[in-house]
C-alpha atoms as a PDB file:
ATOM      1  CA  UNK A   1     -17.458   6.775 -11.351  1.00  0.00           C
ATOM      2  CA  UNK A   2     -15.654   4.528 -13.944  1.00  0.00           C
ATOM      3  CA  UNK A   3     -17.672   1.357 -14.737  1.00  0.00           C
ATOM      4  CA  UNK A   4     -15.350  -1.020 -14.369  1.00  0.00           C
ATOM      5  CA  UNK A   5     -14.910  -4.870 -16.116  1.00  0.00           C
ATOM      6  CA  UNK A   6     -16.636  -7.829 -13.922  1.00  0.00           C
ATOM      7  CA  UNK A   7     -15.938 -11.562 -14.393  1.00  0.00           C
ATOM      8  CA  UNK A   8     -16.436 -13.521 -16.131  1.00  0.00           C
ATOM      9  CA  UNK A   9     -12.625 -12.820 -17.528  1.00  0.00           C
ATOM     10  CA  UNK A  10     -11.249 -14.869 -20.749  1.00  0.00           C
ATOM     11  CA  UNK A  11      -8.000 -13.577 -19.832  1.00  0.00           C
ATOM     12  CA  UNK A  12      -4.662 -16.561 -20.633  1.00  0.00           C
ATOM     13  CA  UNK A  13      -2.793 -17.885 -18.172  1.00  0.00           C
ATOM     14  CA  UNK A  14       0.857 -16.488 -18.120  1.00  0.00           C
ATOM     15  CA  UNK A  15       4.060 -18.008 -16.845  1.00  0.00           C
ATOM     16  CA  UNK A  16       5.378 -16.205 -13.313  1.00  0.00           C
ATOM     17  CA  UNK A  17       5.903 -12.713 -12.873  1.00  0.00           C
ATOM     18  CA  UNK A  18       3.523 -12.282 -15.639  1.00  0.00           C
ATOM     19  CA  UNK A  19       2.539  -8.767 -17.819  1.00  0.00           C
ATOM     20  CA  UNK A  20       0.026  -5.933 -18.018  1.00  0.00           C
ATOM     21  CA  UNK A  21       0.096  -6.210 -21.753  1.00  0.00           C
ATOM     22  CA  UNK A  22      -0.982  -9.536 -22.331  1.00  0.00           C
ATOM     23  CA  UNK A  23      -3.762  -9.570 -19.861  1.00  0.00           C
ATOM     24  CA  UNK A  24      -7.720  -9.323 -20.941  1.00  0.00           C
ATOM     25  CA  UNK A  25      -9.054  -6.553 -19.494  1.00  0.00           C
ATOM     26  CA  UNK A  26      -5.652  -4.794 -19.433  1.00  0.00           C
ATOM     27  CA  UNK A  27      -5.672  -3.166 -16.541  1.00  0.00           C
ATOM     28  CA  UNK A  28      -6.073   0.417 -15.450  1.00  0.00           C
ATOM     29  CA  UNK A  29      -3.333   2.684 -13.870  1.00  0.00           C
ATOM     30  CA  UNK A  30      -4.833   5.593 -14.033  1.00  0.00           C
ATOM     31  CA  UNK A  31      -3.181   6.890 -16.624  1.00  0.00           C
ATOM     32  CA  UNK A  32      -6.140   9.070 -18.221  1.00  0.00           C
ATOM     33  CA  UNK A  33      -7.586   9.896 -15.074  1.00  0.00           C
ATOM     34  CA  UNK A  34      -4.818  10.656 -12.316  1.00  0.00           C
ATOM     35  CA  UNK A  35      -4.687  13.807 -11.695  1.00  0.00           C
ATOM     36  CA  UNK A  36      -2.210  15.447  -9.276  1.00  0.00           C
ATOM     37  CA  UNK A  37      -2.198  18.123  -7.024  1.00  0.00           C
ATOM     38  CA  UNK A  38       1.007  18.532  -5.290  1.00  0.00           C
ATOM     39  CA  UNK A  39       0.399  16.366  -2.615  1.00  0.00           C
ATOM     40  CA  UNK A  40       4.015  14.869  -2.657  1.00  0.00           C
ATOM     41  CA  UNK A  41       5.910  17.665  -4.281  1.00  0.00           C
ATOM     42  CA  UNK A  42      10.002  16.800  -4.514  1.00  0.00           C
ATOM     43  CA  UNK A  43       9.724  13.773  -1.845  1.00  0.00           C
ATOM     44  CA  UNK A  44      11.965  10.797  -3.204  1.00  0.00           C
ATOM     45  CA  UNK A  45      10.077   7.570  -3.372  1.00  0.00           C
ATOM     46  CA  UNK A  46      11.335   3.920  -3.184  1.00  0.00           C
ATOM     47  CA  UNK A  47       8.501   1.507  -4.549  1.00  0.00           C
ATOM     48  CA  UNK A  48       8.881  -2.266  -4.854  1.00  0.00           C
ATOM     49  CA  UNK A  49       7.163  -4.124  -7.150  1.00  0.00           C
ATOM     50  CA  UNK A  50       6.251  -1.550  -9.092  1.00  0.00           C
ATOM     51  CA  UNK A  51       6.872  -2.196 -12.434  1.00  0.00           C
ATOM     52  CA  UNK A  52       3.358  -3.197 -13.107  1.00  0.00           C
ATOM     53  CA  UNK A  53       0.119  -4.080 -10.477  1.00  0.00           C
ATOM     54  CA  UNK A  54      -0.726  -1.580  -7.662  1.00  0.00           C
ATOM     55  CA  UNK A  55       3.093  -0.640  -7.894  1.00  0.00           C
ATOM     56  CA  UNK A  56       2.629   0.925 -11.089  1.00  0.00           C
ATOM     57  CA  UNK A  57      -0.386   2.536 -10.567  1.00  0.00           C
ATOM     58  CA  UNK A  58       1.496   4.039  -7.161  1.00  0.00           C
ATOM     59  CA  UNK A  59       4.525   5.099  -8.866  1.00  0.00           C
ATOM     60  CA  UNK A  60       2.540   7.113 -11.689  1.00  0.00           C
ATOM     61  CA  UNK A  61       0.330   8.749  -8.879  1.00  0.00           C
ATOM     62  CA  UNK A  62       3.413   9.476  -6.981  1.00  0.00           C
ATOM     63  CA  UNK A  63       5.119  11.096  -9.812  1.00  0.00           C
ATOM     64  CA  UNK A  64       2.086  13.120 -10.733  1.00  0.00           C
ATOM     65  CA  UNK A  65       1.609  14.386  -6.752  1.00  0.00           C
ATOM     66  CA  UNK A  66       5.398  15.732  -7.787  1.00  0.00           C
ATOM     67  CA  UNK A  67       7.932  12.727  -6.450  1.00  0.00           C
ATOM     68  CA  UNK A  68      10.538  10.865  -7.967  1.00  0.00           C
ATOM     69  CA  UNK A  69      10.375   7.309  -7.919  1.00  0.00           C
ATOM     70  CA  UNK A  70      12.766   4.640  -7.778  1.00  0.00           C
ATOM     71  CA  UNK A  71      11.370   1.330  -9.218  1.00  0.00           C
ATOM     72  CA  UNK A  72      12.286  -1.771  -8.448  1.00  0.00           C
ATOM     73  CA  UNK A  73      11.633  -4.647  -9.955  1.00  0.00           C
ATOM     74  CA  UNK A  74      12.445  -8.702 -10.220  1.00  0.00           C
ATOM     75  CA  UNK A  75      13.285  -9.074 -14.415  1.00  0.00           C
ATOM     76  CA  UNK A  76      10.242  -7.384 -15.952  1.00  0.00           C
ATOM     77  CA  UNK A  77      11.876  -5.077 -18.526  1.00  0.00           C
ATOM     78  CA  UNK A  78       9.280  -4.013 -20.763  1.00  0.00           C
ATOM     79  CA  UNK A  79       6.940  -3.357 -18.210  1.00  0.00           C
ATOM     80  CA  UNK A  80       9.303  -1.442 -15.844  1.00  0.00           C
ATOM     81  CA  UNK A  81      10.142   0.262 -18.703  1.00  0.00           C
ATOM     82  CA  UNK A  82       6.954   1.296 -19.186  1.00  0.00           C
ATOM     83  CA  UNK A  83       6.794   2.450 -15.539  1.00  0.00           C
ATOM     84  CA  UNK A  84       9.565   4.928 -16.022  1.00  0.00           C
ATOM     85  CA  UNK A  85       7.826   6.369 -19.084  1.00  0.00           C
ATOM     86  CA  UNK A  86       4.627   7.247 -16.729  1.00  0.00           C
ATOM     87  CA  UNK A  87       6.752   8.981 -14.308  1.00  0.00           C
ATOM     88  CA  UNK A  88       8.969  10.603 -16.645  1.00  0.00           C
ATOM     89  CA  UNK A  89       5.954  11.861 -18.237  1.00  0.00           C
ATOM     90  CA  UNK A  90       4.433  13.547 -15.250  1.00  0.00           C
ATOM     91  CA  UNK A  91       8.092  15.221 -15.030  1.00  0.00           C
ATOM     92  CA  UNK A  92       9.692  13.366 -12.756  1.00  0.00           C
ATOM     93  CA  UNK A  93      13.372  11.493 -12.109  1.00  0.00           C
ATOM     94  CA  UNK A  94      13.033   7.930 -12.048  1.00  0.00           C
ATOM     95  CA  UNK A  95      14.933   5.491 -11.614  1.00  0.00           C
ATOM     96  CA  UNK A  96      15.160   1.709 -12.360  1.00  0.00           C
ATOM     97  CA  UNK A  97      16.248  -0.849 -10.065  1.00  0.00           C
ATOM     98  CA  UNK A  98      16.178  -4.669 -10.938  1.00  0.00           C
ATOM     99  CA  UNK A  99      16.909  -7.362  -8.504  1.00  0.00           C
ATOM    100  CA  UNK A 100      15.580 -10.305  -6.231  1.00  0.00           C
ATOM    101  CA  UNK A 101      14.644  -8.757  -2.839  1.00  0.00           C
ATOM    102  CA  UNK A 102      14.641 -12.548  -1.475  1.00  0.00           C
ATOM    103  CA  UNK A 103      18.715 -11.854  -1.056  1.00  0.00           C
ATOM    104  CA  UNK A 104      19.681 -10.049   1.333  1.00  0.00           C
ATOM    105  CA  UNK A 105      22.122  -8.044  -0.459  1.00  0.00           C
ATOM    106  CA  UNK A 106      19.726  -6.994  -3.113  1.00  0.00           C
ATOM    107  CA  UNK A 107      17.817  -5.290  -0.727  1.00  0.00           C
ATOM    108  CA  UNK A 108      21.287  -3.401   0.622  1.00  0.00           C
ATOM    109  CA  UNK A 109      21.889  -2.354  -2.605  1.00  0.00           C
ATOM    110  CA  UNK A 110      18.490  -1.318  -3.504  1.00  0.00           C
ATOM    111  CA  UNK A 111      18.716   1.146  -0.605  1.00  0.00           C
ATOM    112  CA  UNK A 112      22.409   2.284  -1.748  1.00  0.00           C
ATOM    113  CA  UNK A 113      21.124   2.830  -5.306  1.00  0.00           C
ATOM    114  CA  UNK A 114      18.286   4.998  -4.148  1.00  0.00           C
ATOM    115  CA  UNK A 115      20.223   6.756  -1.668  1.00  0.00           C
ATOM    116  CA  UNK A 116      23.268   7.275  -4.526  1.00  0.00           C
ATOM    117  CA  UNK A 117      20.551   8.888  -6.709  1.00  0.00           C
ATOM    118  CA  UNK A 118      18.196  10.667  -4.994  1.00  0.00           C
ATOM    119  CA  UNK A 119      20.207  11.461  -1.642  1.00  0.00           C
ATOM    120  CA  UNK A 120      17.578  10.520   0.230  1.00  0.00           C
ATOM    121  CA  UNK A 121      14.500   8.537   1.384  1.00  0.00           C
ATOM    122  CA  UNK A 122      11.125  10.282   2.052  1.00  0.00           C
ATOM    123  CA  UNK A 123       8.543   7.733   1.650  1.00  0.00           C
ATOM    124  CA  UNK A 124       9.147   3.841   1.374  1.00  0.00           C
ATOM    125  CA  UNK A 125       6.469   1.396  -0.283  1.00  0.00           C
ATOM    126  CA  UNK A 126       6.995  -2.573   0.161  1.00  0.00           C
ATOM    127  CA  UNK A 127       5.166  -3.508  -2.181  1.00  0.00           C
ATOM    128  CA  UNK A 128       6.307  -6.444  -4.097  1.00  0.00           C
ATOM    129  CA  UNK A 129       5.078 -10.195  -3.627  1.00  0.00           C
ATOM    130  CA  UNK A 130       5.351 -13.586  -4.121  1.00  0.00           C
ATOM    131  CA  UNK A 131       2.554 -16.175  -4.451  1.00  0.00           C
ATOM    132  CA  UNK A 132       1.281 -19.783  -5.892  1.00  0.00           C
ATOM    133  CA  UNK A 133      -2.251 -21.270  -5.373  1.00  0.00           C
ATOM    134  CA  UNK A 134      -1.896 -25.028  -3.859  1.00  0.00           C
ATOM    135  CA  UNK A 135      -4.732 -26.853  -3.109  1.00  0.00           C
ATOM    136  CA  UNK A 136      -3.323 -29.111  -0.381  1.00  0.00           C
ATOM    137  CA  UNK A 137      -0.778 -28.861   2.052  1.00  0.00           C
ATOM    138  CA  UNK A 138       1.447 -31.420   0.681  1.00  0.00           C
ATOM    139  CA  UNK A 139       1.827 -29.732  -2.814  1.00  0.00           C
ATOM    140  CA  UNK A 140       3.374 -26.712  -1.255  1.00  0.00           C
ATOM    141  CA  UNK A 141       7.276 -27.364  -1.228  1.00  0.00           C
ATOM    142  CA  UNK A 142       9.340 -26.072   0.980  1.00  0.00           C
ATOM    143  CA  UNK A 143      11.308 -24.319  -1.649  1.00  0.00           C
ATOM    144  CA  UNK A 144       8.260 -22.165  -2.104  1.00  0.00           C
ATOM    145  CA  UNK A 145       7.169 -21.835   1.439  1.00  0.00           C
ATOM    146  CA  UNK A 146      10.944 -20.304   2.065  1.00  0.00           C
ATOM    147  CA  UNK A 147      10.818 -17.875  -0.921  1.00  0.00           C
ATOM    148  CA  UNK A 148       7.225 -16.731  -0.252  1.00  0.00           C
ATOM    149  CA  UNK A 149       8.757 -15.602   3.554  1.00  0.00           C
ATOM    150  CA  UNK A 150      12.004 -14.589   1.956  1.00  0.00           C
ATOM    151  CA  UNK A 151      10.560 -11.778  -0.624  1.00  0.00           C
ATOM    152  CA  UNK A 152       7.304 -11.111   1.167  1.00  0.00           C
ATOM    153  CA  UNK A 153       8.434 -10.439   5.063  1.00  0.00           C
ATOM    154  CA  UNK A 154      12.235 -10.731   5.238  1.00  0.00           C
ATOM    155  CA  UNK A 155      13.180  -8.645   2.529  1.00  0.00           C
ATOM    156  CA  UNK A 156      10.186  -5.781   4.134  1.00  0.00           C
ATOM    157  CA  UNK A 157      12.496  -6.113   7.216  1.00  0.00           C
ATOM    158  CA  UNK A 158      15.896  -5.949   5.345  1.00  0.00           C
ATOM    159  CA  UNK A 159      14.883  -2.561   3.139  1.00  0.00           C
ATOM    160  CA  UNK A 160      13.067  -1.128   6.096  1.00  0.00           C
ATOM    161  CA  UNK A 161      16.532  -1.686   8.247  1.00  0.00           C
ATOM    162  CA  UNK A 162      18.752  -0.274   5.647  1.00  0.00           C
ATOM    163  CA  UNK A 163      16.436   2.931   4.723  1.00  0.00           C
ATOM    164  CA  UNK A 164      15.548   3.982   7.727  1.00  0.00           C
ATOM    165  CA  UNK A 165      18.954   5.939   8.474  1.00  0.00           C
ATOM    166  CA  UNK A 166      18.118   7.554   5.013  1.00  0.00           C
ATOM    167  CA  UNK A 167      14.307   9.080   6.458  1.00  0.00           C
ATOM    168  CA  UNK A 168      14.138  12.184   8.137  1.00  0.00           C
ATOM    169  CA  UNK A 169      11.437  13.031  10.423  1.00  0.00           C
ATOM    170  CA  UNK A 170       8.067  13.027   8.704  1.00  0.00           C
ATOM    171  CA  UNK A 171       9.170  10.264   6.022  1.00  0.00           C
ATOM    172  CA  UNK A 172       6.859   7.365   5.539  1.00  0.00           C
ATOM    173  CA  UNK A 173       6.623   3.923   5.109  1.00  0.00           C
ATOM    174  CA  UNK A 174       3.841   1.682   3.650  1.00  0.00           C
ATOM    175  CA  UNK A 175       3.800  -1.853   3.249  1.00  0.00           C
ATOM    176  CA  UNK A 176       0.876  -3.989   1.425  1.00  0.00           C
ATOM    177  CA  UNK A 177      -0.863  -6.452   3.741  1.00  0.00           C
ATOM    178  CA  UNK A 178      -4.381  -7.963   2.300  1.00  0.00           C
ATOM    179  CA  UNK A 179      -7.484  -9.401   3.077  1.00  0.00           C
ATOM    180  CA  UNK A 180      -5.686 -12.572   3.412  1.00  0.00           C
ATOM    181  CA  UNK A 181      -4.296 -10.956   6.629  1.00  0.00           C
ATOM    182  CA  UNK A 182      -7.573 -11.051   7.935  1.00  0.00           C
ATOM    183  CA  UNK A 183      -9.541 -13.789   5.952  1.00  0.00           C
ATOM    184  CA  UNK A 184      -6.842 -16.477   5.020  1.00  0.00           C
ATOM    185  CA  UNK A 185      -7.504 -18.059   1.689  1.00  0.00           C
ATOM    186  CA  UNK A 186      -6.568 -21.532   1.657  1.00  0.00           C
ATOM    187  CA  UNK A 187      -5.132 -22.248  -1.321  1.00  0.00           C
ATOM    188  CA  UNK A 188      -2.948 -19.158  -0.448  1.00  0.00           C
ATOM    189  CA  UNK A 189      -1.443 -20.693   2.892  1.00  0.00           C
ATOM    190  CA  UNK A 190       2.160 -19.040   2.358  1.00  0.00           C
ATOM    191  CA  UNK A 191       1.027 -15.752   1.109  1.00  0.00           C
ATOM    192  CA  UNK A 192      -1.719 -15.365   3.484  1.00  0.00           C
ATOM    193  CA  UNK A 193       1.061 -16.185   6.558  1.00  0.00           C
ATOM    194  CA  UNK A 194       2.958 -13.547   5.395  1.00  0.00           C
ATOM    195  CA  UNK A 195       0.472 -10.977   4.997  1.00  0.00           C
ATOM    196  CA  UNK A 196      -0.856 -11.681   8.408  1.00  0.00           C
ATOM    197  CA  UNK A 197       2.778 -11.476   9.495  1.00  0.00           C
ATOM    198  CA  UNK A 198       2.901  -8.138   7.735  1.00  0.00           C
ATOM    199  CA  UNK A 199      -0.145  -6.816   9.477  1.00  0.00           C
ATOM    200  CA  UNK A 200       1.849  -7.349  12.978  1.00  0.00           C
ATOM    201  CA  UNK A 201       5.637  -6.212  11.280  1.00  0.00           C
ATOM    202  CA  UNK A 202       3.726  -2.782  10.483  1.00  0.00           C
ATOM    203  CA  UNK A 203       1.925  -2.563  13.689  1.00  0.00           C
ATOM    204  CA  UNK A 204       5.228  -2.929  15.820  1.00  0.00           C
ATOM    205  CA  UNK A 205       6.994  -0.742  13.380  1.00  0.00           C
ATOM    206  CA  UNK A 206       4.926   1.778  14.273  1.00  0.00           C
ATOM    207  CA  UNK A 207       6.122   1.924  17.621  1.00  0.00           C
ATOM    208  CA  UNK A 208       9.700   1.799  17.027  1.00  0.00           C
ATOM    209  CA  UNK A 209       9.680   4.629  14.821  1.00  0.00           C
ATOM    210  CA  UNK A 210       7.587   7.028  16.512  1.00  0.00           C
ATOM    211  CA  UNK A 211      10.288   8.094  18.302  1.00  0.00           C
ATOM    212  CA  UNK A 212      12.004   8.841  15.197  1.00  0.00           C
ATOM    213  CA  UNK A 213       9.029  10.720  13.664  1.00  0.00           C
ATOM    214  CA  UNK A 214       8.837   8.362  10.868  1.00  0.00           C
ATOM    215  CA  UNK A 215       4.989   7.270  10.346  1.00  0.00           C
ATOM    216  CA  UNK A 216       4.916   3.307   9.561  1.00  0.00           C
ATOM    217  CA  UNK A 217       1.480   2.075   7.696  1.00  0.00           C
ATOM    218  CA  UNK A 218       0.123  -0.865   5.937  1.00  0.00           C
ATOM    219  CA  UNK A 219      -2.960  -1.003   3.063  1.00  0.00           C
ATOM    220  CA  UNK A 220      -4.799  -4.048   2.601  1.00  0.00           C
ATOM    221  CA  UNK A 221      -6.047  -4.855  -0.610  1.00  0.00           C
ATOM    222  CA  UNK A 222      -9.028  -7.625  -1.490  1.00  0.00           C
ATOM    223  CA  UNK A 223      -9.032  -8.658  -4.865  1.00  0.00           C
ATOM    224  CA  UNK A 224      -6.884  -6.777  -7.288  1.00  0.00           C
ATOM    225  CA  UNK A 225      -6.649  -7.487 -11.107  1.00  0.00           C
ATOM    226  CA  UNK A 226      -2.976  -7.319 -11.789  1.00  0.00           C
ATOM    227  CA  UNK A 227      -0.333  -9.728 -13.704  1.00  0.00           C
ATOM    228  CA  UNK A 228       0.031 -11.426 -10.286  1.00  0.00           C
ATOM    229  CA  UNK A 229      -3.074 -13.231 -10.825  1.00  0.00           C
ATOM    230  CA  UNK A 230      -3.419 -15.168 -14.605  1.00  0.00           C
ATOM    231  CA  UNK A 231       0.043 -15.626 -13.390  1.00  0.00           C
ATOM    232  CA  UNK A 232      -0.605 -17.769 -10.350  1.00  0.00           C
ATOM    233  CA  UNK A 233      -3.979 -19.035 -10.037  1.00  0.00           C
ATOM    234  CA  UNK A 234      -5.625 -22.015 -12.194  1.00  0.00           C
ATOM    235  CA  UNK A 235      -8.056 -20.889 -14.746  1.00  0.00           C
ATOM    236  CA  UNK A 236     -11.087 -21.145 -12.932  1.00  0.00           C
ATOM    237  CA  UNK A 237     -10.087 -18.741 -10.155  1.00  0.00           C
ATOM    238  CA  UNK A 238      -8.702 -16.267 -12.965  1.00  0.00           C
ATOM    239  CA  UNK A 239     -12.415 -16.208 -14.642  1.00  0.00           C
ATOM    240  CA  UNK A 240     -13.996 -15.735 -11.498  1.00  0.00           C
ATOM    241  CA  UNK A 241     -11.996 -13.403 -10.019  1.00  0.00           C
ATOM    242  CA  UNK A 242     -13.251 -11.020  -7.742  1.00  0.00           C
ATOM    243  CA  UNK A 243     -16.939 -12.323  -8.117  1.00  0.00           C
ATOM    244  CA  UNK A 244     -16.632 -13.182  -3.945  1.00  0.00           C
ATOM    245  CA  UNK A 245     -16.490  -9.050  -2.548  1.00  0.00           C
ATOM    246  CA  UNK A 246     -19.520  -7.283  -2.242  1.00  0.00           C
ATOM    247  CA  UNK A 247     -18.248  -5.086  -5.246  1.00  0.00           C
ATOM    248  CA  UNK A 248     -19.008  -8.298  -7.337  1.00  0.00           C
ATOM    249  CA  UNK A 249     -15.813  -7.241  -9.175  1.00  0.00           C
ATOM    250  CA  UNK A 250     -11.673  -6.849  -8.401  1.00  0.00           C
ATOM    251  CA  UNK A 251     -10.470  -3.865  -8.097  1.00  0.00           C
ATOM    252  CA  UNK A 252      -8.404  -2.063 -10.499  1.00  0.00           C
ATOM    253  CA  UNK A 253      -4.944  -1.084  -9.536  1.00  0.00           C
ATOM    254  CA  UNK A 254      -5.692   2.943 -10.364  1.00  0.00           C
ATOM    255  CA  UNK A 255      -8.407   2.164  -6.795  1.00  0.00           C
ATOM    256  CA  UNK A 256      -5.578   1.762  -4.610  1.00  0.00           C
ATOM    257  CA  UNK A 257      -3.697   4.475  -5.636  1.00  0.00           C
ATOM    258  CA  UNK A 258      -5.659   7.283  -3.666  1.00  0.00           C
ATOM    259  CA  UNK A 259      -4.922   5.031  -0.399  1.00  0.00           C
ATOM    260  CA  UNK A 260      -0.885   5.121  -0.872  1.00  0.00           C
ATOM    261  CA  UNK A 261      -1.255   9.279  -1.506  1.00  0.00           C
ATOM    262  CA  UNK A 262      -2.541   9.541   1.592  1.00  0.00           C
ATOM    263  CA  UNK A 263      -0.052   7.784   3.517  1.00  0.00           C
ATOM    264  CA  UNK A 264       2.664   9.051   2.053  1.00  0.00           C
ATOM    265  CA  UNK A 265       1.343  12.200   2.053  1.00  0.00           C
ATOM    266  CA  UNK A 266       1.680  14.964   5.181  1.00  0.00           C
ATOM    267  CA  UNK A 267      -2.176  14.870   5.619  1.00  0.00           C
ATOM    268  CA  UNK A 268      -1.480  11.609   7.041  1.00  0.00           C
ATOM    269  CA  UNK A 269       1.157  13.211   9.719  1.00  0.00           C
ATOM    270  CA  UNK A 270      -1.155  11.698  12.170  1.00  0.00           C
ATOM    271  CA  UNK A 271      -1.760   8.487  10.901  1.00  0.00           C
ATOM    272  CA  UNK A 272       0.615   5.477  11.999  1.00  0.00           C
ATOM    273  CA  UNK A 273       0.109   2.210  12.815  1.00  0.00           C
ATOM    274  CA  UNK A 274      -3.351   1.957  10.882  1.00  0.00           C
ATOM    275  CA  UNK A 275      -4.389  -0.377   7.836  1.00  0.00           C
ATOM    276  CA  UNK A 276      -6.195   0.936   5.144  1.00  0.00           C
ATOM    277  CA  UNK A 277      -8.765  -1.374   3.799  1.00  0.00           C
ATOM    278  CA  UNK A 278      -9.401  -1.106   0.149  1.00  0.00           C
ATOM    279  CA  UNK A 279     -11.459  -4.663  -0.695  1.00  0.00           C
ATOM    280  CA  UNK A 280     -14.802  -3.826  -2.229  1.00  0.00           C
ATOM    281  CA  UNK A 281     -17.267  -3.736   0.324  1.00  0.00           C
ATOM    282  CA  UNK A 282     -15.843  -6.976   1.914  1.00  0.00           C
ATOM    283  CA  UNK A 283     -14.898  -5.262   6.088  1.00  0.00           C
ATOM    284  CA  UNK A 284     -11.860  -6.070   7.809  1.00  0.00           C
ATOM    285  CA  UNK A 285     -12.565  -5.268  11.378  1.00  0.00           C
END
């Protein structure tokens, strides 16, 4: 077992998406410890949000279980870039895919570009997210409440509608919830909603689906250490973060990686409707 950084961090704030690179522990992918097995050999993958975070660390797993990955992304070129070399690496086709999922076209084409390069759709991550830490209600504006929805739970609906013609029987489909689904933080009011809202979109997917043979999943993460967070939480919740799971530490985005092989994987071919809780002790129940 890896021993992994706890706070305190010193890591500097960053403007919004942030990057990998410039963060204090950088953090790990897996890239020197991955190792594949064949798990997902020649199954297409669509990942959002993956050119850094738990999408990156998903996307190099992917590729080295034996998938080819389509990346999206919002306007993160170095680090997408960087994506693409991990799963080219591993021997893989991947491809990039930039755009703001909050418009609804940009999820229709992000569906047409996969299906234009790949043919197909075998295993479907929504992964990407939007937040901002407010401390009161009245700070939030309404600008952000309606993008938070708009690129955390309406574009999940959008891509899901639009791929699903595109998955065959057996094909999968994971979407990241979190802890906040079950344990709300505050200062997190629109990105908690929307992972609780998630929680219930995967639940009922399920359902529909099953008839279709298409398995529909969700993984909840606690406490990850990924650009998302120097990027969008004051300073003092950036040095402490992670210090409130039983793990007394976040997790790093390589940790969640083992959770998405399994769903996407056919040992899961029995597995729908379920949350995967990957949080550091801290039970969702």
């Amino acid at each position: 077992m890896r021993d992994y950084p706890k706070p305190p961090f010193k890591t500097a704030q960053q403007p919004r998406p942030g990057s990998s690179d410039a963060m204090d522990p950088v953090p790990d992918y897996g890239e020197a410890t991955y190792k594949g097995s064949g798990r997902l050999a020649d199954k297409v993958a669509v990942i959002t949000g993956a050119d850094s975070g738990i999408g990156r660390a998903v996307a190099l797993a992917f590729a080295r279980e034996g998938a080819d990955v389509l990346v999206a992304y919002l306007d993160e070129e170095e680090d997408a870039a960087e994506t693409r070399r991990l799963v080219e690496d591993a021997g893989r086709r991947c491809e990039l895919f930039a755009g703001d999922i909050s418009h609804r076209e940009t999820c229709r084409e992000l569906v047409r570009r996969a299906v234009d390069a790949f043919g197909r759709i075998d295993v479907l991550v929504n992964n990407a997210a939007r937040q901002m830490s407010y401390d009161s209600i009245d700070e939030i504006p309404d600008e952000e409440w309606e993008a938070t929805f708009a690129t955390n739970i309406s574009a999940m609906f959008y891509i899901v509608k639009d791929a699903v013609p595109h998955m065959a029987p057996g094909s999968s489909i994971i979407n990241t919830a979190s802890i906040n689904a079950d344990t709300p933080s505050p200062q997190l009011l629109a990105y908690a909603t929307t992972k609780g809202a998630i929680q219930n979109f995967t639940g009922g997917l399920a359902q529909l689906l099953a008839e279709k043979q298409i398995r529909a999943n969700a993984v909840a993460p606690g406490p990850v250490w990924t650009p998302l967070i120097p990027s969008t939480m004051p300073a003092e919740k950036v040095e402490n973060f992670g210090s409130q799971v039983p793990f007394g530490r976040p997790a790093q985005p390589a940790e969640l990686a083992g959770a998405y092989v399994l769903l996407a994987s056919d040992d899961a071919s029995y597995i729908s409707g379920a949350t995967i809780a990957v949080t550091g002790g801290k039970p969702i129940i």
